[in-house]
C-alpha atoms as a PDB file:
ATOM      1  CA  UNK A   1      49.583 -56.238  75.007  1.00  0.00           C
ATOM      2  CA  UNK A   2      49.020 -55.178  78.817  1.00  0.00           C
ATOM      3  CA  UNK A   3      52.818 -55.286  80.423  1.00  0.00           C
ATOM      4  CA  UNK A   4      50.643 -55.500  84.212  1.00  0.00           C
ATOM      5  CA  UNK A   5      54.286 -54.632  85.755  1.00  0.00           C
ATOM      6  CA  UNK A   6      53.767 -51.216  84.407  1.00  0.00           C
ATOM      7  CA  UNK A   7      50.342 -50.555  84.744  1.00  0.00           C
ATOM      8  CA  UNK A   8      50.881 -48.630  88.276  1.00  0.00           C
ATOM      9  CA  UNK A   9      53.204 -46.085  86.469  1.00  0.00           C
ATOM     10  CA  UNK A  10      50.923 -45.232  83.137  1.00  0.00           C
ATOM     11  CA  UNK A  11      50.257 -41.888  82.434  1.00  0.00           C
ATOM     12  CA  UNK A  12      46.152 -41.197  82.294  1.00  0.00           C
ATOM     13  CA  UNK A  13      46.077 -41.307  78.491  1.00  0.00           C
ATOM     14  CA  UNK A  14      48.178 -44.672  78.605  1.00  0.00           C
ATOM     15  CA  UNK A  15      46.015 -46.129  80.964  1.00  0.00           C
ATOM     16  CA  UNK A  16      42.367 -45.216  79.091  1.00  0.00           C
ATOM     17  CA  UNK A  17      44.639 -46.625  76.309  1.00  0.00           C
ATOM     18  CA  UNK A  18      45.294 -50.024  78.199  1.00  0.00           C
ATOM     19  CA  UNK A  19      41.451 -49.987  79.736  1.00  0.00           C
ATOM     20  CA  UNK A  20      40.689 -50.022  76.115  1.00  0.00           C
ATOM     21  CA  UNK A  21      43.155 -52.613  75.417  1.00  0.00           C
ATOM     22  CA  UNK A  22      42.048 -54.709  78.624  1.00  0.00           C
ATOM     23  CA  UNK A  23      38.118 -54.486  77.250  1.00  0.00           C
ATOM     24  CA  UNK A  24      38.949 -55.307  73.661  1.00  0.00           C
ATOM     25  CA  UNK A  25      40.905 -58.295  74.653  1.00  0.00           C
ATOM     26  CA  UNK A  26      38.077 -59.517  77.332  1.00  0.00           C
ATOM     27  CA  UNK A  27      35.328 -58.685  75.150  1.00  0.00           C
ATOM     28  CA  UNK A  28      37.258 -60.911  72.422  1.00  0.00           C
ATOM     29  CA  UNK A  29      37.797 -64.201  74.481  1.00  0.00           C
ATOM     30  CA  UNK A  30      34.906 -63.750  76.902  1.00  0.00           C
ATOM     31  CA  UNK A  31      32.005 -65.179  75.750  1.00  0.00           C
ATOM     32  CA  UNK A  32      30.461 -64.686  79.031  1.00  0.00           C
ATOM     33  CA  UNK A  33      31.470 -61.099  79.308  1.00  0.00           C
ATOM     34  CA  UNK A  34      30.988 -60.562  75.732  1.00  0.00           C
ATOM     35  CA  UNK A  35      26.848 -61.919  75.788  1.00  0.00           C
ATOM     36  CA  UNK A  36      26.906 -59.525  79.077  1.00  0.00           C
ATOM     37  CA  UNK A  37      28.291 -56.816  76.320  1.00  0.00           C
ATOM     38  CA  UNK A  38      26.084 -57.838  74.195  1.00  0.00           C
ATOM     39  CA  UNK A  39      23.123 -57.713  76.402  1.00  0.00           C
ATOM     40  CA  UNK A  40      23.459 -54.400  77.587  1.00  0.00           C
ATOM     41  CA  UNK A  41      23.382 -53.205  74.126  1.00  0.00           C
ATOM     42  CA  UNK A  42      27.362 -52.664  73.983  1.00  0.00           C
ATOM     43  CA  UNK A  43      29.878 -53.803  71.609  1.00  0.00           C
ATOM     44  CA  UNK A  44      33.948 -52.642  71.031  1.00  0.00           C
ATOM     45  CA  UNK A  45      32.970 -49.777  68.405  1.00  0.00           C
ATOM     46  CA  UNK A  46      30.384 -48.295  71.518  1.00  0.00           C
ATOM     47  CA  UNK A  47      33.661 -47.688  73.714  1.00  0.00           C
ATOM     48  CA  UNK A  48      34.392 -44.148  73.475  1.00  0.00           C
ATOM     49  CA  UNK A  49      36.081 -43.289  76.832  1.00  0.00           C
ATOM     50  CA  UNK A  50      36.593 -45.653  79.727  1.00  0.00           C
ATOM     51  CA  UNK A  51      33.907 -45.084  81.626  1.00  0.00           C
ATOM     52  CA  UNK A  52      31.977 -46.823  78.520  1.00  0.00           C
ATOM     53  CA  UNK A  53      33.397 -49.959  79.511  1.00  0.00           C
ATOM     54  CA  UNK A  54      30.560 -52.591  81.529  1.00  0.00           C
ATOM     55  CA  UNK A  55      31.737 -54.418  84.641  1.00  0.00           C
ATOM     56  CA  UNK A  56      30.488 -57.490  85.096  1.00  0.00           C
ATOM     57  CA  UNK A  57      28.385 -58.144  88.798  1.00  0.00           C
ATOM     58  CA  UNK A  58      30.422 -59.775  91.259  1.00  0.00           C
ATOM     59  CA  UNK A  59      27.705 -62.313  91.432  1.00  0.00           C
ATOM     60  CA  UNK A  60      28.663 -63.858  87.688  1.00  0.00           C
ATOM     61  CA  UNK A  61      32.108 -64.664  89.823  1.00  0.00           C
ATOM     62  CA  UNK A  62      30.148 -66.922  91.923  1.00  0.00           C
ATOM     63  CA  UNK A  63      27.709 -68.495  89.542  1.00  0.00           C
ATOM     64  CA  UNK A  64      29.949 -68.765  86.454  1.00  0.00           C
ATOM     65  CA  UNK A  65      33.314 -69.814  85.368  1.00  0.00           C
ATOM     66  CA  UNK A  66      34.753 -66.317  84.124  1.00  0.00           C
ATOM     67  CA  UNK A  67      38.070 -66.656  82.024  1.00  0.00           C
ATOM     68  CA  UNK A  68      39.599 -65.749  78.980  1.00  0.00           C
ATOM     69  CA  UNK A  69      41.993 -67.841  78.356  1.00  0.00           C
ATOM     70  CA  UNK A  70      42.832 -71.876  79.433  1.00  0.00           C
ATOM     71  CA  UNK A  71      44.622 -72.008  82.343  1.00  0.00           C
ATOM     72  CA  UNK A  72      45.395 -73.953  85.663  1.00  0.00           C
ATOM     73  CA  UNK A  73      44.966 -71.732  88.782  1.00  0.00           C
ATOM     74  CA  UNK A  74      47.738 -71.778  90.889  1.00  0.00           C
ATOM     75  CA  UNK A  75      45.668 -72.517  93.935  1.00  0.00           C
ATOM     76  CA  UNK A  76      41.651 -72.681  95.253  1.00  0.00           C
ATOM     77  CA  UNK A  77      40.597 -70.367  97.838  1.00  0.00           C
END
């Protein structure tokens, strides 16, 4: 698992390592971002170096609810 109070101090092969991580565990309990995967033809076994790895648009932020787990924010902008 991610520790995010480390991620600032990773070396470059620990963080492609934790991108990876990061994806796999999005792309797992995503739907939305998985179908987006899935869409543009990409799946966990396509991801071959970090750069590999689809960002979804900013707009799917505004249209969509886009979470991975249950949670209650801590505040509404």
């Amino acid at each position: 698992m991610v520790d995010v109070n480390n991620i600032f101090s990773v070396s470059k092969i620990d963080f492609a390592a934790l991108c990876r991580e990061t994806f796999e565990f999005q792309y797992t309990g995503n739907p939305l971002y998985r179908e987006w995967c899935q869409r543009l033809g990409r799946d966990a076994s396509d991801i071959r170096d970090i750069t590999d790895i689809p960002a979804l648009p900013i707009a799917f932020f505004k249209q969509a609810k886009v979470h991975t787990t249950e949670f209650a924010p801590p505040g509404c902008f």
